[in-house]
N, C-alpha and C. Protein backbone atom coordinates (compact mmCIF):
# COMPACT_ATOMS: atom_id res chain seq x y z
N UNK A 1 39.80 -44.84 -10.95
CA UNK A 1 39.17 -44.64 -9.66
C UNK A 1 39.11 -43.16 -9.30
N UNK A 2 40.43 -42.26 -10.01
CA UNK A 2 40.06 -41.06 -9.34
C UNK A 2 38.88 -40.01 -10.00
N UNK A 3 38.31 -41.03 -11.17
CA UNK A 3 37.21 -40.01 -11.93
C UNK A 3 36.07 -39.91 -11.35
N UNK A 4 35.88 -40.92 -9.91
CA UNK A 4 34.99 -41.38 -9.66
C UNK A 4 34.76 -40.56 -8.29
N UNK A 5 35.64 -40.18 -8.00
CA UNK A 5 35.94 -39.16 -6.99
C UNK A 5 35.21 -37.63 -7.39
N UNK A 6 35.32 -37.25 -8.83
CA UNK A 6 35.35 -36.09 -9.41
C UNK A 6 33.94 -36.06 -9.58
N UNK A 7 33.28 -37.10 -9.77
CA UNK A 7 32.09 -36.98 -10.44
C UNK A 7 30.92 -36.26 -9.56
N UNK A 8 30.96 -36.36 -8.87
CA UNK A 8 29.72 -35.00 -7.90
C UNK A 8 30.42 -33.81 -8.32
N UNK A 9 31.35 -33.09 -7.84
CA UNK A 9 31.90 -31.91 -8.88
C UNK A 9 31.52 -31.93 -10.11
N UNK A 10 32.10 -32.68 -10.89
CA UNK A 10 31.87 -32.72 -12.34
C UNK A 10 30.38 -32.40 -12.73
N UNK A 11 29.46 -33.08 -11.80
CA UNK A 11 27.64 -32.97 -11.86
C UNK A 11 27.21 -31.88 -11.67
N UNK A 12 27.74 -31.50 -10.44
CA UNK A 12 27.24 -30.34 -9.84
C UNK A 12 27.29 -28.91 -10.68
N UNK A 13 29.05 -28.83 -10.84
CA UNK A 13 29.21 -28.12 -12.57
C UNK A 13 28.52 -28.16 -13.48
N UNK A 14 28.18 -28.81 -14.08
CA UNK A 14 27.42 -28.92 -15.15
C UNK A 14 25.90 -28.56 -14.77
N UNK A 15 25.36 -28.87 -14.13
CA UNK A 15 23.84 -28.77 -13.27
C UNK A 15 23.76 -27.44 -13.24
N UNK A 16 24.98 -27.17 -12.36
CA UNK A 16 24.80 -24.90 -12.07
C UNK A 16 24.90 -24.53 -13.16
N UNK A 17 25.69 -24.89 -14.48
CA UNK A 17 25.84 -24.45 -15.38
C UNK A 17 24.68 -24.09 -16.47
N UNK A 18 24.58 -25.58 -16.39
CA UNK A 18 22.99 -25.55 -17.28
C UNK A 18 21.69 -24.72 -16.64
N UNK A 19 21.75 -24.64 -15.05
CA UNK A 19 20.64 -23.91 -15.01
C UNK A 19 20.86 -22.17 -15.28
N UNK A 20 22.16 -21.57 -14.74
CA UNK A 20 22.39 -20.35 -14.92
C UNK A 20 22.00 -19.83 -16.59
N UNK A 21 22.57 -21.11 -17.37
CA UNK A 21 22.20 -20.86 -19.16
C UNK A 21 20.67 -20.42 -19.44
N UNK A 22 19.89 -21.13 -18.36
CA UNK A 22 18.45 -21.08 -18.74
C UNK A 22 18.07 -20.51 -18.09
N UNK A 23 18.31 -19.56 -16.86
CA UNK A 23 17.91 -18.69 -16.39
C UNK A 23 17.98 -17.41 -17.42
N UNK A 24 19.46 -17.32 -17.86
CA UNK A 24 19.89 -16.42 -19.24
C UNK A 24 18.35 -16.16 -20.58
N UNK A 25 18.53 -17.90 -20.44
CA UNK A 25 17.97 -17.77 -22.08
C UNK A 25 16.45 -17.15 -21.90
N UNK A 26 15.92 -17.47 -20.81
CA UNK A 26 14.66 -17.14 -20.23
C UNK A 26 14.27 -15.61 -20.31
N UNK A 27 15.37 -15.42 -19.64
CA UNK A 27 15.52 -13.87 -19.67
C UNK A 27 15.60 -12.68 -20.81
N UNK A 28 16.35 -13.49 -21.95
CA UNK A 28 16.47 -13.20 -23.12
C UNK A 28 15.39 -13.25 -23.97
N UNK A 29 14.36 -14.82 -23.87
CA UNK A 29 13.07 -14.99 -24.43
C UNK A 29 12.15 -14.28 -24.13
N UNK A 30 12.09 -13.83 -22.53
CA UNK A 30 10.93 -12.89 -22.21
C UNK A 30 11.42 -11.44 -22.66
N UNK A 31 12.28 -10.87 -23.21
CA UNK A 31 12.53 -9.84 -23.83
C UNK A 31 11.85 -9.42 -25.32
N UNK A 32 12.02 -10.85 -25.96
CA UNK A 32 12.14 -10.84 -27.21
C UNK A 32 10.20 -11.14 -27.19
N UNK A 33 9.86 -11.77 -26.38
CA UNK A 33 8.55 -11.96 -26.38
C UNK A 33 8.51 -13.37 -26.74
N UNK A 34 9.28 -14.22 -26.65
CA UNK A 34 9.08 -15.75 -27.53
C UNK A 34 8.67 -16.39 -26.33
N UNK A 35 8.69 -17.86 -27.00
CA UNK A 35 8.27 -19.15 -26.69
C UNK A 35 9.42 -19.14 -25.36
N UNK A 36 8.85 -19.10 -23.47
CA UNK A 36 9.84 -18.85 -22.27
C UNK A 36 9.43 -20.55 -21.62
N UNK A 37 10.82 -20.59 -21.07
CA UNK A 37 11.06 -21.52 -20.24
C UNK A 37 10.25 -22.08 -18.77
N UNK A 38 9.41 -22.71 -18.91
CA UNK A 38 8.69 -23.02 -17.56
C UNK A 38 9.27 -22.79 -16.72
N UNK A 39 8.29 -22.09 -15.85
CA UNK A 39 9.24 -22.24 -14.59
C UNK A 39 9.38 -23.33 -13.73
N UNK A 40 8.66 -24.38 -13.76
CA UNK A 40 8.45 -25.67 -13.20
C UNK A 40 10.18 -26.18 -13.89
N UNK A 41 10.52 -26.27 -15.29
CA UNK A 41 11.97 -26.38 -15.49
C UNK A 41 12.90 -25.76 -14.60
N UNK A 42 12.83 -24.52 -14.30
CA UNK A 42 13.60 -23.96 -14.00
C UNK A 42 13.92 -24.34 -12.44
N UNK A 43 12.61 -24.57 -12.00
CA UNK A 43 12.89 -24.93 -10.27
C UNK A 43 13.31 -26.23 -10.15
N UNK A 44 12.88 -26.91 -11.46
CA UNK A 44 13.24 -28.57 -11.18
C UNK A 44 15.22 -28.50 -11.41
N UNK A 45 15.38 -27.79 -12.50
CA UNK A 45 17.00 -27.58 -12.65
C UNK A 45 17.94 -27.21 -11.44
N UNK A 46 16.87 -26.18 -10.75
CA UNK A 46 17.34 -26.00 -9.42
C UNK A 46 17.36 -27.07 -8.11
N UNK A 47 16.61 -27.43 -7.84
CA UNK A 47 16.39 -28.76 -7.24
C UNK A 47 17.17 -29.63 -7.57
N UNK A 48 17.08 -29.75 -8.74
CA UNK A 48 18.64 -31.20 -8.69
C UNK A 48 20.32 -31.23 -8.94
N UNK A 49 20.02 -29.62 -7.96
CA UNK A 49 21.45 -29.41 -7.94
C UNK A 49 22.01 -27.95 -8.06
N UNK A 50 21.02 -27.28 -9.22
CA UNK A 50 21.60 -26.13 -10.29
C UNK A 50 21.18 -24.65 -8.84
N UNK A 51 20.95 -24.88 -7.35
CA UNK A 51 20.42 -24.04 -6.91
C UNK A 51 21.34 -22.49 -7.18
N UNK A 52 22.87 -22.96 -7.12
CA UNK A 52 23.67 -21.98 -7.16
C UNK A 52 24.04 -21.19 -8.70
N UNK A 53 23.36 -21.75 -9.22
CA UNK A 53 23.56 -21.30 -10.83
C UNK A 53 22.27 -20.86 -10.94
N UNK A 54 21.18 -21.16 -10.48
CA UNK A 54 19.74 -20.24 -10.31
C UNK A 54 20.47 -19.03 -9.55
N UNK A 55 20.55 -19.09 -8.38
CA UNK A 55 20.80 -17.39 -7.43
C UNK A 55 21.74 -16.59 -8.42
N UNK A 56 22.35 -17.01 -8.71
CA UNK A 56 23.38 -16.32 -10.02
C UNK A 56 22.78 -15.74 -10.77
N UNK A 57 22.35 -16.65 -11.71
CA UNK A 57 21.21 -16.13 -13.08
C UNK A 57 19.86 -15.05 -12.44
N UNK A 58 19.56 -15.29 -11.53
CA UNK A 58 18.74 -14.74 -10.74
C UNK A 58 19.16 -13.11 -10.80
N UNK A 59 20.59 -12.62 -10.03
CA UNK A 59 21.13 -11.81 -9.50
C UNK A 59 21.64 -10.68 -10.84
N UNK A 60 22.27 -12.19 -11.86
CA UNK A 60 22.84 -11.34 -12.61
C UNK A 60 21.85 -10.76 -13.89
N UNK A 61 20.99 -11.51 -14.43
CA UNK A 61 19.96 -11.34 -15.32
C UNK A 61 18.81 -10.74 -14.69
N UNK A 62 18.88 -10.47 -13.16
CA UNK A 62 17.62 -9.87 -12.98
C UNK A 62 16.15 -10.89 -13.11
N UNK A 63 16.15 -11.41 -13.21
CA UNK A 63 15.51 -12.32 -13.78
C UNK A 63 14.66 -13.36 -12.28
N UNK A 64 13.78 -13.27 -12.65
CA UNK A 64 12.60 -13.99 -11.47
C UNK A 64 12.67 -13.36 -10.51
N UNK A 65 13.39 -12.21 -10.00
CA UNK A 65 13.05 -11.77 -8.39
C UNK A 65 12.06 -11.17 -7.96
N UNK A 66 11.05 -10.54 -8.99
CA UNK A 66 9.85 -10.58 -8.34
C UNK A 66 8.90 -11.54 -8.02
N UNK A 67 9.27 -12.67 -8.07
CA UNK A 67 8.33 -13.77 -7.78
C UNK A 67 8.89 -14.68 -6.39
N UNK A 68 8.15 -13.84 -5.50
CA UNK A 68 8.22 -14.85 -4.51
C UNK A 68 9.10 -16.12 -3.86
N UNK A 69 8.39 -17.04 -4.43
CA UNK A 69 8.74 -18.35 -4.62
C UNK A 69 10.18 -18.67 -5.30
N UNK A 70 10.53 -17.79 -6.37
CA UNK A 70 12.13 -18.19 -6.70
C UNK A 70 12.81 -16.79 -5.07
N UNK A 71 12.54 -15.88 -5.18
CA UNK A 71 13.33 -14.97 -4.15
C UNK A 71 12.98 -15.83 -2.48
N UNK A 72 12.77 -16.53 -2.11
CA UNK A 72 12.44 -17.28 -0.94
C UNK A 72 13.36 -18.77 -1.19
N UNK A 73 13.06 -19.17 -2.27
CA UNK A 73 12.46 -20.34 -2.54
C UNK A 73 14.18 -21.18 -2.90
N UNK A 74 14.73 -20.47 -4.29
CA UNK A 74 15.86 -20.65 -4.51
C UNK A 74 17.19 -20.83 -3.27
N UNK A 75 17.24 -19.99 -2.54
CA UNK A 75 17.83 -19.68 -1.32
C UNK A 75 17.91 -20.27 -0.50
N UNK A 76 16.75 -21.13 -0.12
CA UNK A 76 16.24 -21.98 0.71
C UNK A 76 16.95 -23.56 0.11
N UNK A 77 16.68 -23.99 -1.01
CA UNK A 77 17.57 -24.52 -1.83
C UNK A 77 18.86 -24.89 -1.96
N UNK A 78 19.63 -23.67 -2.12
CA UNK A 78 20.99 -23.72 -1.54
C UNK A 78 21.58 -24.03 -0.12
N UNK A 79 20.81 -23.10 0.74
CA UNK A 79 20.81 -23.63 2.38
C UNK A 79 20.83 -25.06 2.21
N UNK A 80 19.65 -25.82 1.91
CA UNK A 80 19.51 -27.01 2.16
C UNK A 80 20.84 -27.99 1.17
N UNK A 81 21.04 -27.92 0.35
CA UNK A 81 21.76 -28.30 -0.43
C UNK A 81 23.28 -28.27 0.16
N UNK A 82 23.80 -27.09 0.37
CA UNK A 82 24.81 -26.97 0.74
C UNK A 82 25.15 -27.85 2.20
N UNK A 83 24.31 -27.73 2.90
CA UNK A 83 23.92 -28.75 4.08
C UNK A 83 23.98 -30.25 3.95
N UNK A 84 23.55 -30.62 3.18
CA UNK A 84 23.73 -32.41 2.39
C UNK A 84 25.30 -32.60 1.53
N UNK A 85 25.73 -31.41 0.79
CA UNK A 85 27.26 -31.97 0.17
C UNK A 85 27.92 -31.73 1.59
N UNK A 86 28.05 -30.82 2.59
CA UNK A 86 28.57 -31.03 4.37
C UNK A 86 28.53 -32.37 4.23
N UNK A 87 27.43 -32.56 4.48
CA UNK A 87 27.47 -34.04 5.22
C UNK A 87 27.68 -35.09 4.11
N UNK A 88 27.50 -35.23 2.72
CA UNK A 88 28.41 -35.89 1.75
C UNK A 88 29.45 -35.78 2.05
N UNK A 89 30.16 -34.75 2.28
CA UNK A 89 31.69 -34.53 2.17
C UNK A 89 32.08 -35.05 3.61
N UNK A 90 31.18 -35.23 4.70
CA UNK A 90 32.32 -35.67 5.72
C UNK A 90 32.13 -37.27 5.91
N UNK A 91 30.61 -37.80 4.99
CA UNK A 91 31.03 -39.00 5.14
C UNK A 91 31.91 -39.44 4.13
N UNK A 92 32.32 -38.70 3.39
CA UNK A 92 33.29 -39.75 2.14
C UNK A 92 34.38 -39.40 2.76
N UNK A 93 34.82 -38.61 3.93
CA UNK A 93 36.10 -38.21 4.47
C UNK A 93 36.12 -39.17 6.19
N UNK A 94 34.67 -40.23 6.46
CA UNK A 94 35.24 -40.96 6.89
C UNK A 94 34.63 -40.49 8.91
N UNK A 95 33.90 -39.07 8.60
CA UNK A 95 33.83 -38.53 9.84
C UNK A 95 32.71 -39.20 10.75
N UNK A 96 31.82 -39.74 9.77
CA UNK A 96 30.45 -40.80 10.42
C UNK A 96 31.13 -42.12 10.49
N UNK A 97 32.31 -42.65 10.65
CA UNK A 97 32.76 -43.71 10.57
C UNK A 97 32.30 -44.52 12.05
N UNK A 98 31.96 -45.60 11.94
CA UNK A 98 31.54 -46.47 13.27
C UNK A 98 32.43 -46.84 14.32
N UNK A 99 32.19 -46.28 15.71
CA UNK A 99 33.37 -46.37 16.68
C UNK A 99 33.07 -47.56 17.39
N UNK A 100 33.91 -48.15 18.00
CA UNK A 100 33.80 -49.52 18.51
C UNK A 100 33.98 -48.98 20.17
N UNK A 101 33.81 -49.28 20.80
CA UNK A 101 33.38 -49.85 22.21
C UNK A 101 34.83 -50.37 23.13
């Protein structure tokens, strides 16, 4: 039961993880001149989760901040995101619980 607890962490980890990798590798491919990572991947990686491992990869690779849409866009992302595990986290802690009368 308590793995079951872990598992949004555990997701979320892995999600930031994988997207920060491909923000990297992106960054690395458009150097080298090769075959680069959509960015439609990259926002979708972000979107389902990876927003904080995008602003990272973002920050630290340099990588997409002249474009608009990730420098707006990503950010906006996290705001919102971080806003929904809040309110994940206070209903699994019971705080939306139904008061009786």
């Amino acid at each position: 039961m308590e793995v079951l607890y872990n598992l949004p962490a555990l997701y979320l980890l892995a999600i930031n993880i994988a997207t920060f990798s491909a923000f990297g590798a992106d960054k690395r491919r458009a150097r080298r001149e090769s075959w680069r990572i959509p960015e439609k991947t990259l926002f979708l990686l972000s979107l389902l989760g990876g927003s904080a491992g995008a602003l990272l990869g973002m920050r630290i690779f340099h990588h997409k901040t002249r474009k608009w849409y990730f420098r707006f866009g990503i950010p906006l992302l996290l705001i919102l995101q971080g806003a929904a595990l809040c309110c994940f986290a206070a209903f699994a802690a019971g705080l939306f619980a139904p008061t009786t009368a």
